[in-house]
C-alpha atoms as a PDB file:
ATOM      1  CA  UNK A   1       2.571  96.251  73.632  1.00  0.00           C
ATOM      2  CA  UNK A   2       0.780  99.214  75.047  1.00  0.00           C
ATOM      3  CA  UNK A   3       2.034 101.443  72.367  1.00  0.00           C
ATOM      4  CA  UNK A   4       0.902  99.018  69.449  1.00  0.00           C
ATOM      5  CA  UNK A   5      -2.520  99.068  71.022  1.00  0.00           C
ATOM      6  CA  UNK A   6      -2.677 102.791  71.533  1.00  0.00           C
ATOM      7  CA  UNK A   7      -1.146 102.527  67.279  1.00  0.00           C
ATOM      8  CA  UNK A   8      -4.330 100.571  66.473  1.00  0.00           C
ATOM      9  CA  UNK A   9      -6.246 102.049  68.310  1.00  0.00           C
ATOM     10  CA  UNK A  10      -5.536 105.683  66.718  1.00  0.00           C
ATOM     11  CA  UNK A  11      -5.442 104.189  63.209  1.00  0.00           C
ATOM     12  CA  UNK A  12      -9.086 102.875  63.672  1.00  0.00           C
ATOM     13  CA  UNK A  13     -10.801 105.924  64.844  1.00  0.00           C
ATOM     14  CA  UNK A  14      -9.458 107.415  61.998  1.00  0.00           C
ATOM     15  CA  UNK A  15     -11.124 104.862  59.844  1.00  0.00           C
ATOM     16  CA  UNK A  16     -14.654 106.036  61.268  1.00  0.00           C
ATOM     17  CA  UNK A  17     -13.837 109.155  62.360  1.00  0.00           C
ATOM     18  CA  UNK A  18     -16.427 110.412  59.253  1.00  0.00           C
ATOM     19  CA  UNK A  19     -19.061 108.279  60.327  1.00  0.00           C
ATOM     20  CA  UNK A  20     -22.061 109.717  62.650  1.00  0.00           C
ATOM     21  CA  UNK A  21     -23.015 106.327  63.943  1.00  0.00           C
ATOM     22  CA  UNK A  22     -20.610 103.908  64.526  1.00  0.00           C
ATOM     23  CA  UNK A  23     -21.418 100.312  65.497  1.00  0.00           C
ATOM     24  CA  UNK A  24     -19.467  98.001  67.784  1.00  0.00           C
ATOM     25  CA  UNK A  25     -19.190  95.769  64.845  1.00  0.00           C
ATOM     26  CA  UNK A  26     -17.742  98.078  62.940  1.00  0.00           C
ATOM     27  CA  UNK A  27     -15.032  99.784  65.590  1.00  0.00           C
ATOM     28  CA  UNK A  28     -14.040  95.985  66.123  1.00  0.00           C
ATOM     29  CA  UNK A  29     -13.474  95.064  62.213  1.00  0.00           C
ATOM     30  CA  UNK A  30     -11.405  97.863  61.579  1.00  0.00           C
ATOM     31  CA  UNK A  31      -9.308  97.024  65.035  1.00  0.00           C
ATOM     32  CA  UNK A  32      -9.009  93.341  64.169  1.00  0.00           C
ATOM     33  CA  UNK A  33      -7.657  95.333  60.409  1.00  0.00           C
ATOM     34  CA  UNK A  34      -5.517  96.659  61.811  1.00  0.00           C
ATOM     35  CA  UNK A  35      -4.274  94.278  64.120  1.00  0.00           C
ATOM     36  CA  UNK A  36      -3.503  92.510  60.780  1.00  0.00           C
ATOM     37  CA  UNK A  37      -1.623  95.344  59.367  1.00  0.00           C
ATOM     38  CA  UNK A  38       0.950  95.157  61.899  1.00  0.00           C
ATOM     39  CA  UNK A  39       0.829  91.511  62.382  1.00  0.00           C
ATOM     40  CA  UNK A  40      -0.524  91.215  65.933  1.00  0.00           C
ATOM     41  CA  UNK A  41      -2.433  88.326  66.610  1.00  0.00           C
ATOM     42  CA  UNK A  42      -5.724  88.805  68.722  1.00  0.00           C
ATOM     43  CA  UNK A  43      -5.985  84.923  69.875  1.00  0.00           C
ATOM     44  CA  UNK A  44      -2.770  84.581  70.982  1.00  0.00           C
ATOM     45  CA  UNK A  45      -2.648  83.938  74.174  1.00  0.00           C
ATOM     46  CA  UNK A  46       0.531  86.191  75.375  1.00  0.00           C
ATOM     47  CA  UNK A  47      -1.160  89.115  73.569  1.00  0.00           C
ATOM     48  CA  UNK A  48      -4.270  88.277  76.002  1.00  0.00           C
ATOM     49  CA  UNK A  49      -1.994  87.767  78.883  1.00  0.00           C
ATOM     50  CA  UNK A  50      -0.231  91.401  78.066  1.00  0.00           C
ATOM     51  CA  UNK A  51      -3.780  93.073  77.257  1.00  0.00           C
ATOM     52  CA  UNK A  52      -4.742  91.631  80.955  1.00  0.00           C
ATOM     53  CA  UNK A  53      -2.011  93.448  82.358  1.00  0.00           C
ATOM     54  CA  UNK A  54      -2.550  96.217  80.748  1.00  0.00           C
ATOM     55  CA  UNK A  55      -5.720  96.501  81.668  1.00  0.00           C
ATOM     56  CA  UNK A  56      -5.161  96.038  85.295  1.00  0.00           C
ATOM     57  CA  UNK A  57      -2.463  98.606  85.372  1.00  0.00           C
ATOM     58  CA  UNK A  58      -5.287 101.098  83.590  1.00  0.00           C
ATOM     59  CA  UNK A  59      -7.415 100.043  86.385  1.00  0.00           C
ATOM     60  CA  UNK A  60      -5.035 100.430  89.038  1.00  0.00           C
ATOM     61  CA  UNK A  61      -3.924 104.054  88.097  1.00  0.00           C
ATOM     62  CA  UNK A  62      -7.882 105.294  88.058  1.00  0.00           C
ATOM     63  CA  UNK A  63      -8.367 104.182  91.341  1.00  0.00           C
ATOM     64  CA  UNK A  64      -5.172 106.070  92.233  1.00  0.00           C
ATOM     65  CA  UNK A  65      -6.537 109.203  90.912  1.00  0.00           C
ATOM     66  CA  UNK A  66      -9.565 108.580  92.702  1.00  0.00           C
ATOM     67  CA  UNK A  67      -7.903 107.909  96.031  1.00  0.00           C
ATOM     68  CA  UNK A  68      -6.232 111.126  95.377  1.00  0.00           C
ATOM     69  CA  UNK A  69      -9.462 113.081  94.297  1.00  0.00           C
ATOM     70  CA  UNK A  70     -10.953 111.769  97.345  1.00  0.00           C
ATOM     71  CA  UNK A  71      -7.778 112.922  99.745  1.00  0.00           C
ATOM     72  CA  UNK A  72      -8.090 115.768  98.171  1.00  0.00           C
ATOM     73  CA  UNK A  73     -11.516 116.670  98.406  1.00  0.00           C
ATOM     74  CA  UNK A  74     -11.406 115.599 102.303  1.00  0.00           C
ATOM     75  CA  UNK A  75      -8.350 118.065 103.067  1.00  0.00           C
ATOM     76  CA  UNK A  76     -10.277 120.716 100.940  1.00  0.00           C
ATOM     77  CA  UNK A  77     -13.155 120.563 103.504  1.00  0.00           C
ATOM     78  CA  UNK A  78     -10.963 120.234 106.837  1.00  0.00           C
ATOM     79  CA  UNK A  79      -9.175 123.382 105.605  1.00  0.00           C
ATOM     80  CA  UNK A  80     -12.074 125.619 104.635  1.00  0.00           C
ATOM     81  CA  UNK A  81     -13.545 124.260 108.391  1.00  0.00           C
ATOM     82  CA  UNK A  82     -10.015 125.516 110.212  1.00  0.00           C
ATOM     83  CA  UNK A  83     -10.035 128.820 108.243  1.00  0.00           C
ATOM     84  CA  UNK A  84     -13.700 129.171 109.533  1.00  0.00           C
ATOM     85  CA  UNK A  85     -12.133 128.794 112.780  1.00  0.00           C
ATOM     86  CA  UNK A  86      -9.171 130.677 112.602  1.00  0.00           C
ATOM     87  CA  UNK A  87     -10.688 134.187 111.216  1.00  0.00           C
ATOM     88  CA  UNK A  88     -13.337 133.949 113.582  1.00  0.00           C
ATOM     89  CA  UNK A  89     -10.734 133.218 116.754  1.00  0.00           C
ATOM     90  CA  UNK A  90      -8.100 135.750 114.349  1.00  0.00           C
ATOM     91  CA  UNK A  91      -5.398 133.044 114.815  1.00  0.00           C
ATOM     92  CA  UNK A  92      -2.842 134.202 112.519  1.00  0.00           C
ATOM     93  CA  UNK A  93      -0.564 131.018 112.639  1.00  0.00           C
ATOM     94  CA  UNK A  94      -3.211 128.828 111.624  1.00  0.00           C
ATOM     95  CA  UNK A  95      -4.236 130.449 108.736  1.00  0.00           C
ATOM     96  CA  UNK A  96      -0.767 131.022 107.600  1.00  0.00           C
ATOM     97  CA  UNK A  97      -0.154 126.781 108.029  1.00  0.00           C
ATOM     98  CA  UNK A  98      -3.743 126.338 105.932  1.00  0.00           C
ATOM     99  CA  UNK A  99      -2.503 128.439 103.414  1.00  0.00           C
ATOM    100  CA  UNK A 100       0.675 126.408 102.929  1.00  0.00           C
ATOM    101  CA  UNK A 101      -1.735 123.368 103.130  1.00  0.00           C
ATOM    102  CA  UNK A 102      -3.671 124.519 100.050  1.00  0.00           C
ATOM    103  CA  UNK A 103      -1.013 125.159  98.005  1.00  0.00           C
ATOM    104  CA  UNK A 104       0.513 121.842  98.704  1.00  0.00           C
ATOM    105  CA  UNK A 105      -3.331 120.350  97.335  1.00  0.00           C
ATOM    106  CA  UNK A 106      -3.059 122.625  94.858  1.00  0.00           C
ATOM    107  CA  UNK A 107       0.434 121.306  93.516  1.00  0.00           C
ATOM    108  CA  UNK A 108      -0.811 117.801  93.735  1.00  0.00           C
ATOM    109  CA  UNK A 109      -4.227 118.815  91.734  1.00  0.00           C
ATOM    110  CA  UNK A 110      -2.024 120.086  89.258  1.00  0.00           C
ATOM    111  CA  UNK A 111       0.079 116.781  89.096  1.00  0.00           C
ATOM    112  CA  UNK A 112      -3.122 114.760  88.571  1.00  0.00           C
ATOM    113  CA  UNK A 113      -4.335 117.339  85.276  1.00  0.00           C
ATOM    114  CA  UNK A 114      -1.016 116.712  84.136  1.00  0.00           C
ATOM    115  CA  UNK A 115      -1.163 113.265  84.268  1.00  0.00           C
ATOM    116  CA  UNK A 116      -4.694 112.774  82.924  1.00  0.00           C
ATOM    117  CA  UNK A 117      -4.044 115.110  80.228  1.00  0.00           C
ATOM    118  CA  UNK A 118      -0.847 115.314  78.978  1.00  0.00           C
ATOM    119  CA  UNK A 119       1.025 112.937  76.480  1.00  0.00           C
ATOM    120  CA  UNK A 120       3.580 111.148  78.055  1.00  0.00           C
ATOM    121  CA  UNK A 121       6.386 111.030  75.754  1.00  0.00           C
ATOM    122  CA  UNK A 122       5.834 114.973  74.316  1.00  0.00           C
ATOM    123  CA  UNK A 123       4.371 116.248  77.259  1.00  0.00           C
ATOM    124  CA  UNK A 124       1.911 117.935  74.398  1.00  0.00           C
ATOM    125  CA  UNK A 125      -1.752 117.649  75.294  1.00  0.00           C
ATOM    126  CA  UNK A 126      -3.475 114.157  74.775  1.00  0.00           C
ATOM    127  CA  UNK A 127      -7.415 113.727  72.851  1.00  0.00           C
ATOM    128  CA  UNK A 128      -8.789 113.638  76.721  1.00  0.00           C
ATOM    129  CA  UNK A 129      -7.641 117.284  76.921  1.00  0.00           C
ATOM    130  CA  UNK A 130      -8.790 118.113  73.314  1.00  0.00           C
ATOM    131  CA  UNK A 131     -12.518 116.171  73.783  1.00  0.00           C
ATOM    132  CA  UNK A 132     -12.913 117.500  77.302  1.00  0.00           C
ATOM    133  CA  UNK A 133     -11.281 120.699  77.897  1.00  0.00           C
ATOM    134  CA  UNK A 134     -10.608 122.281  74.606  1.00  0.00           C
ATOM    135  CA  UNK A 135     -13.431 121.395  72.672  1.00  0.00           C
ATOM    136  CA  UNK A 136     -17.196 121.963  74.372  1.00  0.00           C
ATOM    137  CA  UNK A 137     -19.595 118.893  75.103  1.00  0.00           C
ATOM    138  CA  UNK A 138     -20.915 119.008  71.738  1.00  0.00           C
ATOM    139  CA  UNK A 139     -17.310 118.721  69.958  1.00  0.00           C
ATOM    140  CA  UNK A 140     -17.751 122.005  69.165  1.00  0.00           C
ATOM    141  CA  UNK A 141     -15.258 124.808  69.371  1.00  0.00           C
ATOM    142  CA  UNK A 142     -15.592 126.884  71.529  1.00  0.00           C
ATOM    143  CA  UNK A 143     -14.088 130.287  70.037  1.00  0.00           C
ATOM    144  CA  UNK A 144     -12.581 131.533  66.214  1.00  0.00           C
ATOM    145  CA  UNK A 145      -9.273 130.192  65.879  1.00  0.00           C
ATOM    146  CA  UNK A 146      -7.320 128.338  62.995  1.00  0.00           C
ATOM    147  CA  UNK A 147      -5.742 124.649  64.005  1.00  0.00           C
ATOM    148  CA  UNK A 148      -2.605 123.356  62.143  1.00  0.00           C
ATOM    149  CA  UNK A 149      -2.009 119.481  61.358  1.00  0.00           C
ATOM    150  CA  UNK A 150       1.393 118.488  61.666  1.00  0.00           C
ATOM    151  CA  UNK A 151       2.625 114.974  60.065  1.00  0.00           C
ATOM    152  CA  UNK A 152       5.789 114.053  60.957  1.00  0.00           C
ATOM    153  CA  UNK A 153       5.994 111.546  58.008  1.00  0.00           C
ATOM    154  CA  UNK A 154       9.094 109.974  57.975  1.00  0.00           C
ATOM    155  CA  UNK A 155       8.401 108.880  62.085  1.00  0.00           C
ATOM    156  CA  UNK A 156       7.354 105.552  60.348  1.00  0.00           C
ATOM    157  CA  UNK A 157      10.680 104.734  58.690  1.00  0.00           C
ATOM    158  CA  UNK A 158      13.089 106.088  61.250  1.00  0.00           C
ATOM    159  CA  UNK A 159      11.140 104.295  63.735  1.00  0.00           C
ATOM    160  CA  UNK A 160      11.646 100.690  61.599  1.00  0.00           C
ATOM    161  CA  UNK A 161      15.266 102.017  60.286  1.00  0.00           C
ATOM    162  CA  UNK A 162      16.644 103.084  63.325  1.00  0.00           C
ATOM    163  CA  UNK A 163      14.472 102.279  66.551  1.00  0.00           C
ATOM    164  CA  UNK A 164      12.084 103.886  68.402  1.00  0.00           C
ATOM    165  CA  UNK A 165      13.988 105.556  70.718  1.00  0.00           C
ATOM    166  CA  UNK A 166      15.330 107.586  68.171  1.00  0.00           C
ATOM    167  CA  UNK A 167      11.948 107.853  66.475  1.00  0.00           C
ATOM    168  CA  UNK A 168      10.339 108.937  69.936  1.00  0.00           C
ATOM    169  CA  UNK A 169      13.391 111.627  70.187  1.00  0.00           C
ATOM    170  CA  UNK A 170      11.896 113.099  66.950  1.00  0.00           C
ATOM    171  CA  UNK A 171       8.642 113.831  68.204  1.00  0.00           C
ATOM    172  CA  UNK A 172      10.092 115.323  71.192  1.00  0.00           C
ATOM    173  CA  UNK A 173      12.268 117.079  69.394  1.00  0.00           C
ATOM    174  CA  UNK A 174       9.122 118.639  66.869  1.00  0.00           C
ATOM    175  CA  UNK A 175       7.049 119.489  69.454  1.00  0.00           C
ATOM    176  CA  UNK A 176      10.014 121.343  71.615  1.00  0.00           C
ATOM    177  CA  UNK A 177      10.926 123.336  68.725  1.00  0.00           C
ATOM    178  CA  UNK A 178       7.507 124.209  67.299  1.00  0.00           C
ATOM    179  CA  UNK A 179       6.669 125.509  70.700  1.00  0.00           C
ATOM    180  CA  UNK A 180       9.678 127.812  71.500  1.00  0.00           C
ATOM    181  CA  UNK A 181       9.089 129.155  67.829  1.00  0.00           C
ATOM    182  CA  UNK A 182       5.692 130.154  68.366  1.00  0.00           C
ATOM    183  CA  UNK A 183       6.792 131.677  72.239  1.00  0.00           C
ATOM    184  CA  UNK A 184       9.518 133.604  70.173  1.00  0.00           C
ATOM    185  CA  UNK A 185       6.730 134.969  67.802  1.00  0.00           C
ATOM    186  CA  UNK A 186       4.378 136.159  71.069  1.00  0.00           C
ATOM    187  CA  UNK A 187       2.008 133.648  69.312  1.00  0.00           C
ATOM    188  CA  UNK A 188      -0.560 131.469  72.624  1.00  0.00           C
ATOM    189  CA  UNK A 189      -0.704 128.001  71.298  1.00  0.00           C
ATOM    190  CA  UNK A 190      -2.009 124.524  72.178  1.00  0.00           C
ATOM    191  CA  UNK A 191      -0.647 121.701  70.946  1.00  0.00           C
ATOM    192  CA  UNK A 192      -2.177 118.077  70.752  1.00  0.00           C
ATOM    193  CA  UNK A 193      -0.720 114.871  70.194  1.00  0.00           C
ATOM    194  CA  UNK A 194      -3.468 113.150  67.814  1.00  0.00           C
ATOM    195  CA  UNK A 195      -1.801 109.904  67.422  1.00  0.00           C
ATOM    196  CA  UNK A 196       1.263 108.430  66.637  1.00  0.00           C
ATOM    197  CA  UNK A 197       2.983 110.724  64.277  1.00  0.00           C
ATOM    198  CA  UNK A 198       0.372 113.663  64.287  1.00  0.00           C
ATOM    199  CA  UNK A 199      -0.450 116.752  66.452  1.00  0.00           C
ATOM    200  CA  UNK A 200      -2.388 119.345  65.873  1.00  0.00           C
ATOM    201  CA  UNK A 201      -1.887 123.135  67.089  1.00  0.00           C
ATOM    202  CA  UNK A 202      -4.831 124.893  67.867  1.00  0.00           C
ATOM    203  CA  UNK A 203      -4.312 129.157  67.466  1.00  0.00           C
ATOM    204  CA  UNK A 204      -7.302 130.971  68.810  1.00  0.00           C
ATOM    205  CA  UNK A 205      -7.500 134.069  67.353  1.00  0.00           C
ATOM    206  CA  UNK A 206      -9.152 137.265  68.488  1.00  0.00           C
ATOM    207  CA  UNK A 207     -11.050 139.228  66.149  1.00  0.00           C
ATOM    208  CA  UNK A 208      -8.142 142.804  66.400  1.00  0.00           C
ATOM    209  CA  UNK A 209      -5.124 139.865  65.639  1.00  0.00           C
ATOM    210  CA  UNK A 210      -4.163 139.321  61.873  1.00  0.00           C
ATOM    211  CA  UNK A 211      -5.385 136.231  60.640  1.00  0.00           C
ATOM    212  CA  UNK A 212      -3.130 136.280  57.467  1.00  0.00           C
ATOM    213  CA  UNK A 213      -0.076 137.383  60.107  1.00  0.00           C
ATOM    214  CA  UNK A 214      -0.459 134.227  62.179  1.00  0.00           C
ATOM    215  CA  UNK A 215      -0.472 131.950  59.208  1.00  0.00           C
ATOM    216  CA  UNK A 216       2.706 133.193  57.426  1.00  0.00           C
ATOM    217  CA  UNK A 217       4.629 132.492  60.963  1.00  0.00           C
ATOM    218  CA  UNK A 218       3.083 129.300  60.757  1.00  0.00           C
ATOM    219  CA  UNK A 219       4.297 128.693  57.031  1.00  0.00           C
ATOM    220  CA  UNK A 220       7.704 130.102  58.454  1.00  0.00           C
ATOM    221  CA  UNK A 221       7.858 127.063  60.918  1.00  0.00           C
ATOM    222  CA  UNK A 222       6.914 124.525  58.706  1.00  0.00           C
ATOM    223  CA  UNK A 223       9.920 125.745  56.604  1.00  0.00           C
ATOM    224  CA  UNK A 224      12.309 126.207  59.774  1.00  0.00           C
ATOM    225  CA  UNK A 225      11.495 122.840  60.592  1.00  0.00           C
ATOM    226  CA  UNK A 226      11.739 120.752  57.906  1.00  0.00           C
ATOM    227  CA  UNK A 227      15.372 122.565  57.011  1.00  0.00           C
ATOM    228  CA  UNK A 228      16.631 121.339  60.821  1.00  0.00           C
ATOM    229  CA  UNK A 229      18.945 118.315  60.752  1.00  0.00           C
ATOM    230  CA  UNK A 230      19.191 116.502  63.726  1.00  0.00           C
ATOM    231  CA  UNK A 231      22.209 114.541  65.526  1.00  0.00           C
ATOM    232  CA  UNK A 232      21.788 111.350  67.668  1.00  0.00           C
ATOM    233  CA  UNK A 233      23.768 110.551  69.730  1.00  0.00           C
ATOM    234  CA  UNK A 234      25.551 108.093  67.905  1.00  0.00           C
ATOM    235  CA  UNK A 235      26.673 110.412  65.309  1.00  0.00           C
ATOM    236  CA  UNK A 236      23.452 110.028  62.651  1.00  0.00           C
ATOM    237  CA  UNK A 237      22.128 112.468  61.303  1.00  0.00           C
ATOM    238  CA  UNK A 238      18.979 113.067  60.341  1.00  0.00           C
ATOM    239  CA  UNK A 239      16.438 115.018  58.309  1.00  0.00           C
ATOM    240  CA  UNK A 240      12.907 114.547  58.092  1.00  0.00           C
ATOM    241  CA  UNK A 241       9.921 115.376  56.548  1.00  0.00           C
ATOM    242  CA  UNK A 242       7.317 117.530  57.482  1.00  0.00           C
ATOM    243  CA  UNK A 243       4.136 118.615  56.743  1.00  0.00           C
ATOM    244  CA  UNK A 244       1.732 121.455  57.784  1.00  0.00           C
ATOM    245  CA  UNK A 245      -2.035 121.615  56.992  1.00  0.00           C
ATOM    246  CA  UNK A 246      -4.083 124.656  57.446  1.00  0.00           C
ATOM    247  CA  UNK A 247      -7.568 124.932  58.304  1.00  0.00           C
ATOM    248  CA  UNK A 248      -9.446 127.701  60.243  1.00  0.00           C
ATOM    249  CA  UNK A 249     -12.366 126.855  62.831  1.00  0.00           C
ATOM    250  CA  UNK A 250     -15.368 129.131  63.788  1.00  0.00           C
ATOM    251  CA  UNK A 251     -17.105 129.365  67.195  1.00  0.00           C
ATOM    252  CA  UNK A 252     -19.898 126.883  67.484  1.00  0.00           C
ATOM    253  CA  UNK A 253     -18.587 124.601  64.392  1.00  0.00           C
ATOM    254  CA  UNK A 254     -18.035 120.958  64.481  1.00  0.00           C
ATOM    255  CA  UNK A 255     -14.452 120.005  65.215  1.00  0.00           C
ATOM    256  CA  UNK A 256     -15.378 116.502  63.756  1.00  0.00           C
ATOM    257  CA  UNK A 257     -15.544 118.693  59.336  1.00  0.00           C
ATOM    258  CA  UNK A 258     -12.043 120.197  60.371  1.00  0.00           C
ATOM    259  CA  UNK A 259     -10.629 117.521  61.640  1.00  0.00           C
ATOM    260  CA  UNK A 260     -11.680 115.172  58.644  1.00  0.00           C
ATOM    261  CA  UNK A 261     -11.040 117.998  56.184  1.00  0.00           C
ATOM    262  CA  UNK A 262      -7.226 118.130  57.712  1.00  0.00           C
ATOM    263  CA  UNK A 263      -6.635 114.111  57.792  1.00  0.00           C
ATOM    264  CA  UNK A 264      -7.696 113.653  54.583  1.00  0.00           C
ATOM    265  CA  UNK A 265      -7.760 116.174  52.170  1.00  0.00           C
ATOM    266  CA  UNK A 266      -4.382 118.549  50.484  1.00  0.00           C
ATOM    267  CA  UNK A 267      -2.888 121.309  52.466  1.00  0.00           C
ATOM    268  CA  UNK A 268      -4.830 124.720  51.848  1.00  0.00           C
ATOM    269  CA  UNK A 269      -2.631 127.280  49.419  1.00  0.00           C
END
């Protein structure tokens, strides 16, 4: 259930993603659309029941993050109070236990980033990371760069054909791959899961690096890619469709044009 939501959910903002005023009205006809699409019925009452649930578990996992920004937080203090302490008295054995304190906090700080902002199935970074981290408070980007949309198209039909274990395995398997190949090619690289069968790889690009360079590896990929078959574990194999879109981004500019440009318009030449 929580995956057809987050499905629905991701098909709708892409409805009004163009828009730069959107209405409750309008976010909730294109949801209850949707809905439709996939035949999901809003008023029954086991989807309400399931919705409750997962709404509590939301609920329950911020105030977990809380509880451990809070821990945090008052270990932070008691250890900067101790190391006061300690480098005034020149107590070498405390210091050396708060520094092994503080990089047990810092292990579990880490753990809670990872959770907020990573995708759990591809372990790619989710739209929190993108709208919050990546992108400045405006939407804007914040440096040159060029960002690649990648469809995984047949995701759809494997998913319905075959299950969605094996369509899950697929993503994980794209995003794996497309990340060691760019590693191989020295190229830094973020990559977002946008929604269900999307992600997007951001390249920022300094002004000495080749432009034109960057996107012929990237071309390479798309063709290394989409020439890999695959074998479940069951014996199937498989070999699916790809495809790249190219569109470079400018300090200061609106992510919300490239983004729109990328859903819904051809690949660049």
């Amino acid at each position: 259930m929580k995956q057809q939501l987050k499905k629905i959910t991701n098909l709708t903002i892409n409805d009004i993603l163009n828009k730069d005023i959107i209405l409750p009205s309008v976010y909730f006809d294109k949801f209850n659309y949707h809905a439709k699409e996939l035949e999901i019925n809003l008023d029954d009452e086991n989807f309400k029941k399931e919705l409750n649930n997962i709404i509590l578990e939301d609920l329950n996992t911020i105030e977990n993050y809380m509880n451990i920004i809070m821990s945090s937080t008052i270990h932070l203090k008691e250890n900067t109070k101790n190391a006061t302490n300690a480098i005034i008295n020149n107590d070498v054995d405390t210091l050396g236990d708060i520094y092994k304190k503080m990089l047990e906090l810092e292990k579990e700080i880490k753990c809670l980033n990872s959770k907020l902002f990573l995708d759990d199935l591809t372990n790619s970074f989710n739209k929190k990371w993108l709208y919050t981290k990546f992108l400045d408070k405006n939407t804007s980007f914040q440096q040159n760069g060029i960002c690649v949309l990648v469809d995984v198209i047949d995701y759809t039909y494997i998913q319905k054909e075959y299950g969605e274990l094996l369509a899950n395995n697929l993503l994980i398997f794209a995003t794996k791959f497309i990340n060691q190949k760019l590693k191989d090619e020295n190229i830094d690289s973020k990559i977002v899961r946008y929604n269900e069968n999307k992600f997007m790889i951001f390249l920022l690009i300094e002004e000495k690096e080749n432009k034109k360079t960057i996107i012929d590896a990237i071309l390479n990929l798309e063709h290394l890619l989409s020439n890999t078959t695959l074998k479940s574990n069951s014996g199937l194999f498989i070999k699916a469709k790809y495809e790249f879109k190219i569109s470079s981004f400018e300090k200061a500019e609106e992510s919300k044009e490239v983004f729109e440009k990328l859903l819904t318009h051809k690949k660049e030449e």
